[in-house]
C-alpha atoms as a PDB file:
ATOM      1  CA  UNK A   1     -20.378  27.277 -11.538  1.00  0.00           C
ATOM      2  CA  UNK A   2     -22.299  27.251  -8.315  1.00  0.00           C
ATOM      3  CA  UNK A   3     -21.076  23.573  -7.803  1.00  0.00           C
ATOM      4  CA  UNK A   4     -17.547  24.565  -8.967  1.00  0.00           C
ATOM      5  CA  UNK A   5     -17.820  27.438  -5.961  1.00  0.00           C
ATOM      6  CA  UNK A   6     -18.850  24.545  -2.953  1.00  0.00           C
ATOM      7  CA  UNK A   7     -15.903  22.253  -3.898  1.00  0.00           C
ATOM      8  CA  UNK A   8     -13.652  25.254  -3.514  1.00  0.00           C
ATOM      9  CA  UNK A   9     -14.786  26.638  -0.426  1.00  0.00           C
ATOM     10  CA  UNK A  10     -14.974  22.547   0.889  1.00  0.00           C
ATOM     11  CA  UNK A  11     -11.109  21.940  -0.087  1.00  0.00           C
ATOM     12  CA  UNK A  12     -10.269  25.672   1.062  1.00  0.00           C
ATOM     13  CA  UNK A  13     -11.732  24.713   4.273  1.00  0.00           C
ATOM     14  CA  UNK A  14      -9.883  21.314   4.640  1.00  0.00           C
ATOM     15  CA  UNK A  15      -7.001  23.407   4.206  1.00  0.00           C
ATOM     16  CA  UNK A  16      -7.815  25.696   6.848  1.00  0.00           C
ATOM     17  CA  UNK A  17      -8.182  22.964   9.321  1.00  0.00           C
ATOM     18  CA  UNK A  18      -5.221  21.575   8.430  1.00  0.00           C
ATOM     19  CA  UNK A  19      -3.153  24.628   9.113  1.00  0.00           C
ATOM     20  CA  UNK A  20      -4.981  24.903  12.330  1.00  0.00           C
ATOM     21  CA  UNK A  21      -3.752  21.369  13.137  1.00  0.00           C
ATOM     22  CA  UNK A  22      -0.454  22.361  12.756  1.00  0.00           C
ATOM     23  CA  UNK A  23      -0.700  25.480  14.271  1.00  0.00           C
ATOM     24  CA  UNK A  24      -1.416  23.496  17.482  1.00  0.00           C
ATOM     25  CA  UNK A  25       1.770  21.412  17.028  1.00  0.00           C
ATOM     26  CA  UNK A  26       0.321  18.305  18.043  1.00  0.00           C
ATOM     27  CA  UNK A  27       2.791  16.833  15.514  1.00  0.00           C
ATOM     28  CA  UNK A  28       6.721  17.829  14.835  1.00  0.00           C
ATOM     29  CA  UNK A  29       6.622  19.578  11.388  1.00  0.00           C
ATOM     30  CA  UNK A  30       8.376  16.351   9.784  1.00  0.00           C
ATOM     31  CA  UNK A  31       5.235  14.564  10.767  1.00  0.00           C
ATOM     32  CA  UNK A  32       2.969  16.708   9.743  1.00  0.00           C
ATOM     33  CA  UNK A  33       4.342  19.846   7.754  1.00  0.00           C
ATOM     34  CA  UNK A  34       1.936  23.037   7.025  1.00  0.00           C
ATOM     35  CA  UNK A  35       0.151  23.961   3.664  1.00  0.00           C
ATOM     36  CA  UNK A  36       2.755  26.311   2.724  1.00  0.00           C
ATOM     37  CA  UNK A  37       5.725  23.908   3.265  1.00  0.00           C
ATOM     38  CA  UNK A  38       3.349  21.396   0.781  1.00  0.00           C
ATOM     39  CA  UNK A  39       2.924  24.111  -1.536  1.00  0.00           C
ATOM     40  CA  UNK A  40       6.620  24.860  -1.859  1.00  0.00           C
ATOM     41  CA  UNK A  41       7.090  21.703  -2.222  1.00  0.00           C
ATOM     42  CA  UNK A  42       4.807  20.960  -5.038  1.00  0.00           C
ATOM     43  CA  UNK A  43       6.023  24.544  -6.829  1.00  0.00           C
ATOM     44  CA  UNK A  44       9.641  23.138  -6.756  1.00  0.00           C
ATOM     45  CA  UNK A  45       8.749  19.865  -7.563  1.00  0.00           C
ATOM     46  CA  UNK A  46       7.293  21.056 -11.244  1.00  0.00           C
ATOM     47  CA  UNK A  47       9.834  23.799 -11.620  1.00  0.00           C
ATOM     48  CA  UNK A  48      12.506  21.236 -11.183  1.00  0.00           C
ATOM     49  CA  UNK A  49      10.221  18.853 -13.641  1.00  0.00           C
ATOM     50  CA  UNK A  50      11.166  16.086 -11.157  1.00  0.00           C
ATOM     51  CA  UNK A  51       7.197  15.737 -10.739  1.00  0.00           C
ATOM     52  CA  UNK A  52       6.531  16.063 -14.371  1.00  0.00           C
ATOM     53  CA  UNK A  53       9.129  13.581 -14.787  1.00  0.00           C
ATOM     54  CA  UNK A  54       7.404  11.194 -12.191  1.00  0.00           C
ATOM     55  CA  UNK A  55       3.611  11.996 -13.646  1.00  0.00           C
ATOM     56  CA  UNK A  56       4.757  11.113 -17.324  1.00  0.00           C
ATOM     57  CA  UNK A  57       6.203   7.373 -16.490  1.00  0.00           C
ATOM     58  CA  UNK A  58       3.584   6.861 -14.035  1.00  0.00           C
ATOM     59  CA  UNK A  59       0.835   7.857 -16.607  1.00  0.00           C
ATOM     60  CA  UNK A  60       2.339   5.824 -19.132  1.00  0.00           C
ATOM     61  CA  UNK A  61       2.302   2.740 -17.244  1.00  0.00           C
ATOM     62  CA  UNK A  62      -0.734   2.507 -15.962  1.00  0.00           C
ATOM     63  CA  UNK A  63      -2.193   4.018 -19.862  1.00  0.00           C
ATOM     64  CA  UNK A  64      -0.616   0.695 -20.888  1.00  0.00           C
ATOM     65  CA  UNK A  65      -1.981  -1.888 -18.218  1.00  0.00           C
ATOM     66  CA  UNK A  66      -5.383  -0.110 -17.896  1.00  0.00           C
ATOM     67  CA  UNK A  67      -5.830  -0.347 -21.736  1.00  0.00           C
ATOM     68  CA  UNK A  68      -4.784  -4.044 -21.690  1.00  0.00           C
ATOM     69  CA  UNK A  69      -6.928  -5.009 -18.799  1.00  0.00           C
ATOM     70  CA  UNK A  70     -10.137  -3.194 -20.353  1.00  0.00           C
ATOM     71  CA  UNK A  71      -9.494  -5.553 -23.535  1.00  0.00           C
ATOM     72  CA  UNK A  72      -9.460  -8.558 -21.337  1.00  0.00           C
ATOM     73  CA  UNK A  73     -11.338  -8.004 -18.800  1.00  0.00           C
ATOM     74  CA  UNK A  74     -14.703  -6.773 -21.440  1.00  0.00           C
ATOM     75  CA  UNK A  75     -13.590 -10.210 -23.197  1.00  0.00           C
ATOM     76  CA  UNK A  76     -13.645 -12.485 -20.313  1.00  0.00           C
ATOM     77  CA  UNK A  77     -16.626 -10.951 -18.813  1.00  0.00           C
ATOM     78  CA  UNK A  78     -18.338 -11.378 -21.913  1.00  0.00           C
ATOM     79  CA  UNK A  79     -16.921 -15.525 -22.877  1.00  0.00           C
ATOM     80  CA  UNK A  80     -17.845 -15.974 -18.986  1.00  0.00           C
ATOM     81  CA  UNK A  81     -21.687 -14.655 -19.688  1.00  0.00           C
ATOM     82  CA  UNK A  82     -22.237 -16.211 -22.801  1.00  0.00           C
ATOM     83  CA  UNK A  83     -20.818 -19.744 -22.228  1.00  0.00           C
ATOM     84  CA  UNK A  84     -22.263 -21.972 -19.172  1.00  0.00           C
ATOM     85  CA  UNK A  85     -19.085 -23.872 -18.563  1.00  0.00           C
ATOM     86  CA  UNK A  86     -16.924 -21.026 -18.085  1.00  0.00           C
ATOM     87  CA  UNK A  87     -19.310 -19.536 -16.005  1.00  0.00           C
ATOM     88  CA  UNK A  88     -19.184 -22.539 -13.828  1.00  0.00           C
ATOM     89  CA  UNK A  89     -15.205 -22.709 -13.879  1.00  0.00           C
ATOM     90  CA  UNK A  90     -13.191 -19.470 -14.846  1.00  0.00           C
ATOM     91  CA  UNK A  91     -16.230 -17.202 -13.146  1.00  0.00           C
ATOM     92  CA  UNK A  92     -15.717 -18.971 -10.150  1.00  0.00           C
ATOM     93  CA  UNK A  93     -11.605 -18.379 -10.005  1.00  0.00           C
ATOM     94  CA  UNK A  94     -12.271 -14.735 -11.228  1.00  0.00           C
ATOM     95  CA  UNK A  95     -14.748 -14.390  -7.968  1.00  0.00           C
ATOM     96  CA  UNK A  96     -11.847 -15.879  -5.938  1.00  0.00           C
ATOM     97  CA  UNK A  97      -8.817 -13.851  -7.223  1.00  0.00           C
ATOM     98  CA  UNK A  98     -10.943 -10.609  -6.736  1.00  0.00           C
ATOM     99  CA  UNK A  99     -10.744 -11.053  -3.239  1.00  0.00           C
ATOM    100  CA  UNK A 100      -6.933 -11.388  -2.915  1.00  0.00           C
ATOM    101  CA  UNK A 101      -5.167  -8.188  -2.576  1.00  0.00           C
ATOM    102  CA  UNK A 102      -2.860  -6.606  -5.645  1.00  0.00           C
ATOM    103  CA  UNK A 103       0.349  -6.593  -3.705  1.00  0.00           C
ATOM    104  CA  UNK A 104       0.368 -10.160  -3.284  1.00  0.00           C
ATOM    105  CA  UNK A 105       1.052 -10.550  -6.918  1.00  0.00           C
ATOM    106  CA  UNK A 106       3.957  -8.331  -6.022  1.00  0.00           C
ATOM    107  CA  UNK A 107       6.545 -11.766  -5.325  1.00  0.00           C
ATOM    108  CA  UNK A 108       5.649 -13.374  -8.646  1.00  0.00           C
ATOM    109  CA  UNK A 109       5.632 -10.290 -10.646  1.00  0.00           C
ATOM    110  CA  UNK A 110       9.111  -9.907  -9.497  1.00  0.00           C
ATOM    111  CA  UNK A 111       9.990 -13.481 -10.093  1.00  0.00           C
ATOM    112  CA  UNK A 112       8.519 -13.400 -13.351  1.00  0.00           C
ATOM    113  CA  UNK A 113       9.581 -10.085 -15.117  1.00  0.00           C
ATOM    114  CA  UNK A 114      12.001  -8.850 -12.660  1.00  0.00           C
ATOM    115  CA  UNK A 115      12.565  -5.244 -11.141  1.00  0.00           C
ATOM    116  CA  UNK A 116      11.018  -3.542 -14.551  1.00  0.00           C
ATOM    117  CA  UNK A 117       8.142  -1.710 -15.839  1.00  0.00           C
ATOM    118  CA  UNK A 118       6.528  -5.066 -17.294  1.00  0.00           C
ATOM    119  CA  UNK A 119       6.092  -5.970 -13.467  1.00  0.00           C
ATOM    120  CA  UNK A 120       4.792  -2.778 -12.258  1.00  0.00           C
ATOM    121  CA  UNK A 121       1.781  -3.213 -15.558  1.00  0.00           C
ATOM    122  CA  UNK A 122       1.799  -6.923 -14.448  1.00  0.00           C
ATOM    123  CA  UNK A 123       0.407  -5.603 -11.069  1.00  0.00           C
ATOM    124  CA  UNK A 124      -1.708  -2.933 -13.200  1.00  0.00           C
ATOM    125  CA  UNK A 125      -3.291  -5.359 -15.044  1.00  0.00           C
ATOM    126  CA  UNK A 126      -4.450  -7.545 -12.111  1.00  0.00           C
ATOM    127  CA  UNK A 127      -5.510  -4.998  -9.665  1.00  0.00           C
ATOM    128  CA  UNK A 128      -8.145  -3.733 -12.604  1.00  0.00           C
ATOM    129  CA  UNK A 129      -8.695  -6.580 -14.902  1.00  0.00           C
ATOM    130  CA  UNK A 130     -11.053  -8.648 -12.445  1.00  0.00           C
ATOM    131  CA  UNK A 131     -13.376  -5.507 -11.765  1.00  0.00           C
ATOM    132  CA  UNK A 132     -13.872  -4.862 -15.175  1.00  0.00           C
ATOM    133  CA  UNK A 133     -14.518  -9.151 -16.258  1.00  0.00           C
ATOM    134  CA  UNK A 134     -16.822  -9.391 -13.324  1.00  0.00           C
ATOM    135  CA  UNK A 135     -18.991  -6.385 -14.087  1.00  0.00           C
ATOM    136  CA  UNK A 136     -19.205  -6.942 -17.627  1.00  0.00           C
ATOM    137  CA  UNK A 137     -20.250 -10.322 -16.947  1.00  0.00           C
ATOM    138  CA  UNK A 138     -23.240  -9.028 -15.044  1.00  0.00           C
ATOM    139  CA  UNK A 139     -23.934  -6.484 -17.097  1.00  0.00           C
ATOM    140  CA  UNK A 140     -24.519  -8.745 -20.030  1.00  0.00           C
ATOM    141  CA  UNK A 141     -26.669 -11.116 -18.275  1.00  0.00           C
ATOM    142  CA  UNK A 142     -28.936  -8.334 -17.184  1.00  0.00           C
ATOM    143  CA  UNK A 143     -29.567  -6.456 -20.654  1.00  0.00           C
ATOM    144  CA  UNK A 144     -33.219  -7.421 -20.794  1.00  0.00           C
ATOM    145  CA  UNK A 145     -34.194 -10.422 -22.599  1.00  0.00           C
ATOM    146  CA  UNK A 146     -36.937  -8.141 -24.589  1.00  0.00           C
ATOM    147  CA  UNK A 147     -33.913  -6.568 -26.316  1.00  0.00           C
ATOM    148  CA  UNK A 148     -32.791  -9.973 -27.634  1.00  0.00           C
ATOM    149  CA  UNK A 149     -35.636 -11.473 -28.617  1.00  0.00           C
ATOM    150  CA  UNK A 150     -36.148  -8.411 -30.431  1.00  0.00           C
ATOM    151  CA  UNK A 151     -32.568  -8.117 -32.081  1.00  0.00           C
ATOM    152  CA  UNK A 152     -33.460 -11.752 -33.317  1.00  0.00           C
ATOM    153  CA  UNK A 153     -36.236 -11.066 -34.635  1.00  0.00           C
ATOM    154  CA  UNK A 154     -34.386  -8.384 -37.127  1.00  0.00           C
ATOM    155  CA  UNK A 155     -32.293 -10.568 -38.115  1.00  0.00           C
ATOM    156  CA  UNK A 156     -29.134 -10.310 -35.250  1.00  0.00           C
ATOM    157  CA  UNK A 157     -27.530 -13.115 -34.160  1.00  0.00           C
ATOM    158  CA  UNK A 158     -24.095 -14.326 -32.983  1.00  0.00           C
ATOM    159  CA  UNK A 159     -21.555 -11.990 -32.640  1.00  0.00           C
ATOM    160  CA  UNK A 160     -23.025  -9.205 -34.233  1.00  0.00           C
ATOM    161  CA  UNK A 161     -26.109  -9.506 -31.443  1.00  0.00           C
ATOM    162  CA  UNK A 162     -23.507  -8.978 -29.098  1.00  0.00           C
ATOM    163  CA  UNK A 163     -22.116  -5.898 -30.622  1.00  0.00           C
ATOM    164  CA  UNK A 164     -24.617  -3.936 -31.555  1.00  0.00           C
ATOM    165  CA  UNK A 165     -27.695  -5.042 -28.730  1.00  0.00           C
ATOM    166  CA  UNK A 166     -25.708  -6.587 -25.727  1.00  0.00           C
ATOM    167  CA  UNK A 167     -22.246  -4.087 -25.414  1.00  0.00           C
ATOM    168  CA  UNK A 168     -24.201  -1.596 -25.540  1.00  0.00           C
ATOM    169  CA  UNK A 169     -27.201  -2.401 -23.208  1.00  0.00           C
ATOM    170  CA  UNK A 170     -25.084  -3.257 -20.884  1.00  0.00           C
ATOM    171  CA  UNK A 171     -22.703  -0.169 -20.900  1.00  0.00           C
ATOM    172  CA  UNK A 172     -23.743   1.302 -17.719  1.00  0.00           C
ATOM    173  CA  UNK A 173     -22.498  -1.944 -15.990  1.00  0.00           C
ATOM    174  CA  UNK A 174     -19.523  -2.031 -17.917  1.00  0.00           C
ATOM    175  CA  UNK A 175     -18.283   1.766 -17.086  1.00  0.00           C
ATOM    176  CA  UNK A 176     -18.872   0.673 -13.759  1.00  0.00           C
ATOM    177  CA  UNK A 177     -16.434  -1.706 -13.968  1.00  0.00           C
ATOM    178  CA  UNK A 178     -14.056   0.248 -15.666  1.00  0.00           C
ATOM    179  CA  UNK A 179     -14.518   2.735 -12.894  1.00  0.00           C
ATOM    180  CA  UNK A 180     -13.954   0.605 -10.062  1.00  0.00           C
ATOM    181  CA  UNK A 181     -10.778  -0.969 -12.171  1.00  0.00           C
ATOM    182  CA  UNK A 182      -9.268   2.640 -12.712  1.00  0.00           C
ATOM    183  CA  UNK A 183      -9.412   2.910  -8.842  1.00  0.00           C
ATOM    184  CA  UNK A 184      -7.665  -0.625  -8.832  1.00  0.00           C
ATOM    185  CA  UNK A 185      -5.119   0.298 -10.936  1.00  0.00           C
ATOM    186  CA  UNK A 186      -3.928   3.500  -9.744  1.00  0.00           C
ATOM    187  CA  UNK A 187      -3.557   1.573  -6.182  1.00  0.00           C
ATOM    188  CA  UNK A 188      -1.860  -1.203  -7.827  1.00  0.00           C
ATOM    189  CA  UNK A 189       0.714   0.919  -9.821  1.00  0.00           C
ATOM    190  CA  UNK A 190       1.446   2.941  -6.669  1.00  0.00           C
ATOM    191  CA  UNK A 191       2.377  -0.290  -4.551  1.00  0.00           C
ATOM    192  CA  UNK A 192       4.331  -1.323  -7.418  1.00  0.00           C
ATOM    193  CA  UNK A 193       6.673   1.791  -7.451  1.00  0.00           C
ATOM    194  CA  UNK A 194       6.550   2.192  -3.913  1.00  0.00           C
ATOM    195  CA  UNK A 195       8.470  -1.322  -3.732  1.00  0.00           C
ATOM    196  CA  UNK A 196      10.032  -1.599  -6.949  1.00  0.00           C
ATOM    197  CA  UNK A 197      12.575   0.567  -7.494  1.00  0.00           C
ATOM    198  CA  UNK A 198      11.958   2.988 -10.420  1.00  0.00           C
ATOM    199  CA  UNK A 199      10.663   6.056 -11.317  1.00  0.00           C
ATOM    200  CA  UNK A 200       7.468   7.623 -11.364  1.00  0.00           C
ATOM    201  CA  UNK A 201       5.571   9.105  -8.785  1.00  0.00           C
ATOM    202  CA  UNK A 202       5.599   5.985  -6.010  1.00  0.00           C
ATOM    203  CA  UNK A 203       9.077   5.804  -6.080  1.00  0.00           C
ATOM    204  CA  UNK A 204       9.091  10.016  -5.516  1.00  0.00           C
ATOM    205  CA  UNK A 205       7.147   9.325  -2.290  1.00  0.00           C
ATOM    206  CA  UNK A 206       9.494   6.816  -1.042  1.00  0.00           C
ATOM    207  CA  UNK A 207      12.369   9.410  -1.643  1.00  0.00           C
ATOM    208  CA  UNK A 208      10.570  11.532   0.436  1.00  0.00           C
ATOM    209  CA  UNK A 209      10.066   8.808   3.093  1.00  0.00           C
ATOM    210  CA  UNK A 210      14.027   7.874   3.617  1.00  0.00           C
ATOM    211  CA  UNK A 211      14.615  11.472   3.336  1.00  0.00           C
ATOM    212  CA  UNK A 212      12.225  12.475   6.397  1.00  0.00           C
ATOM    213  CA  UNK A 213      10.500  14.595   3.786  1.00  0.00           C
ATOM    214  CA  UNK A 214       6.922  14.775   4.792  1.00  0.00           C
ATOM    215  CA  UNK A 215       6.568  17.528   2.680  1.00  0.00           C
ATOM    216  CA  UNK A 216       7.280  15.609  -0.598  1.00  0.00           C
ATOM    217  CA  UNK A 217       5.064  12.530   0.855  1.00  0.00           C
ATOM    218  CA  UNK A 218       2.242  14.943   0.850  1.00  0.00           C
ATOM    219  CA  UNK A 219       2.685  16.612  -1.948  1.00  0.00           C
ATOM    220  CA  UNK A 220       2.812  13.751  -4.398  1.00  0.00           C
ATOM    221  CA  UNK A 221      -0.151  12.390  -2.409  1.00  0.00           C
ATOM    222  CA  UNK A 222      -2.005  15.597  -3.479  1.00  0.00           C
ATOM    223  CA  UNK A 223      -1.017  15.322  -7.343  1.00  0.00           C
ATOM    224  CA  UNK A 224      -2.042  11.087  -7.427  1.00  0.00           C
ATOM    225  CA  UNK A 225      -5.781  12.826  -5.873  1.00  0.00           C
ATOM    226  CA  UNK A 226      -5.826  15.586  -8.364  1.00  0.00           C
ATOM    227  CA  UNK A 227      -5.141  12.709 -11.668  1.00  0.00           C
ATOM    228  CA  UNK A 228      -7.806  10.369  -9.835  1.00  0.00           C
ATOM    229  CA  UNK A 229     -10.208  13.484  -9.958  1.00  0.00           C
ATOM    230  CA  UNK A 230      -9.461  15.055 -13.273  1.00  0.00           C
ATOM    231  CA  UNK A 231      -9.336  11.680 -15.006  1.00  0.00           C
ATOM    232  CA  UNK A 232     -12.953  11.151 -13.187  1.00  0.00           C
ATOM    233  CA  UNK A 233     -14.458  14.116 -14.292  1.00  0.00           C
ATOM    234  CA  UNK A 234     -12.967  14.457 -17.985  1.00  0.00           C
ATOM    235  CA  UNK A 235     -14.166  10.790 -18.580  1.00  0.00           C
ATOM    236  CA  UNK A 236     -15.951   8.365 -16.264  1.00  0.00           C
ATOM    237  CA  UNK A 237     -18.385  11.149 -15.169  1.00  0.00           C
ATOM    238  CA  UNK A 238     -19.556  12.770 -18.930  1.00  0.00           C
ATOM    239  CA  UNK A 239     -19.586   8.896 -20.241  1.00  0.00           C
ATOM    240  CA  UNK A 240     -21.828   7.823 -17.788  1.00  0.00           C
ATOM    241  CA  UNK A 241     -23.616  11.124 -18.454  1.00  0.00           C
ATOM    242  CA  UNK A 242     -23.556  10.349 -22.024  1.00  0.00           C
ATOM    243  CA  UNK A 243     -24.883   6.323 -21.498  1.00  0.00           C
ATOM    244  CA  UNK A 244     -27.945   7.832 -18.739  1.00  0.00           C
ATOM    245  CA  UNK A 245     -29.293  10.087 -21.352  1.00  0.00           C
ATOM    246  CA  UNK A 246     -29.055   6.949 -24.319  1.00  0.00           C
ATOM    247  CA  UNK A 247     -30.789   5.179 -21.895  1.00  0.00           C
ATOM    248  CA  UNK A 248     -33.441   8.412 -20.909  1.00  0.00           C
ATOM    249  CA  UNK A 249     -31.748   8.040 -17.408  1.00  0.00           C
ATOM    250  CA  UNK A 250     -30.584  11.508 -16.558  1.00  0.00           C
ATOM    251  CA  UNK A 251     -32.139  13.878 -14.730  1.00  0.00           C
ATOM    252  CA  UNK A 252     -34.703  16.046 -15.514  1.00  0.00           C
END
């Protein structure tokens, strides 16, 4: 509770300087419009379920293209650790592509699968996929080598030594991945609505753009922060929990 209290009083701050801000009128209001106006705004905006509307095919993409690119990226991170040669040759391109920005898959997404959904998870899929290959790739070549000599030793080998000794020694490395390609993906999806046009909660933001709405800009900027955070704290945070005290890694 006490922790719950701090991030309260933090974001009720932030919101006090920010109506101090524009009590200054350094900006025009359709630059930078107060709380209130954003609060409106997001009250109407469920009332009128257009934001419901936008959350529910936004969530539903990227549920799709996250799920796909935690099967293939835990598979390619795994074929890259366990096989020399494809360390050598598909770790390398992996490295590379993880380096070159989401949106410029944007041209061959749209050459590819047109102006659709299966482009927008296209984009999904490649702004996560990479994270999640590369860190389960290190995360299996750092389970210690006690733990596999051991395994083999009771009789593990094969596949089965890498389900039940190397997944899950090297879990913590592999929810960081999954962490980082969450992130990925919700930047991913939004520059894919943003620029294809659709609906979910991108394409609400660019209504509010060629409408001169700053109000609507903000407040689907708020809701996008407020999935990050609950999907954060309802999962990432009490599975990592969950792996540090398998591992005797929490805090005392």
């Amino acid at each position: 509770m006490r922790n719950v209290g701090k991030r309260v009083v933090f974001f009720l701050m932030l919101i006090g300087v920010w109506e101090l801000v524009y009590l200054c009128g350094i900006w025009p209001e359709y630059v930078l419009p107060s709380p209130v106006s954003v609060g409106k705004t997001l009250v109407g905006g469920f009332q009128n379920r257009t934001l419901l509307i936008g959350i529910g095919i936004s969530m539903k993409r990227i549920a799709i293209g996250y799920g796909i690119s935690i099967g293939i990226g835990i598979f390619l991170g795994i074929l890259i650790a366990r096989f020399r040669i494809l360390e050598d040759t598909l770790g390398a391109l992996i490295s590379g592509l993880q380096t070159l920005p989401t949106i410029c898959w944007l041209p061959l997404a749209l050459l590819w699968f047109g102006l659709n959904d299966r482009a927008i998870i296209f984009l999904v899929i490649m702004g996560a996929v990479l994270s999640i290959a590369i860190a389960t790739d290190s995360g299996v070549k750092n389970v210690p080598s006690l733990y596999i000599r051991a395994a083999k030793t009771m009789g593990a080998k094969g596949w089965r030594l890498y389900f039940e000794v190397i997944i899950p020694a090297a879990l913590p490395h592999i929810i960081i991945g999954m962490k980082q390609g969450w992130s990925f993906a919700w930047r991913s999806l939004m520059a894919g609505e943003l620029l294809i046009v659709c609906l979910g909660l991108g394409h609400l933001m660019m209504i509010g753009r060629e409408l001169n709405d700053m109000s609507q800009v903000i407040a689907v900027m708020i809701v996008i922060i407020i999935i990050g955070i609950v999907v954060d704290r309802l999962f990432f945070v009490k599975v990592e929990k969950r792996i540090r005290e398998r591992w005797g890694l929490a805090k005392s």
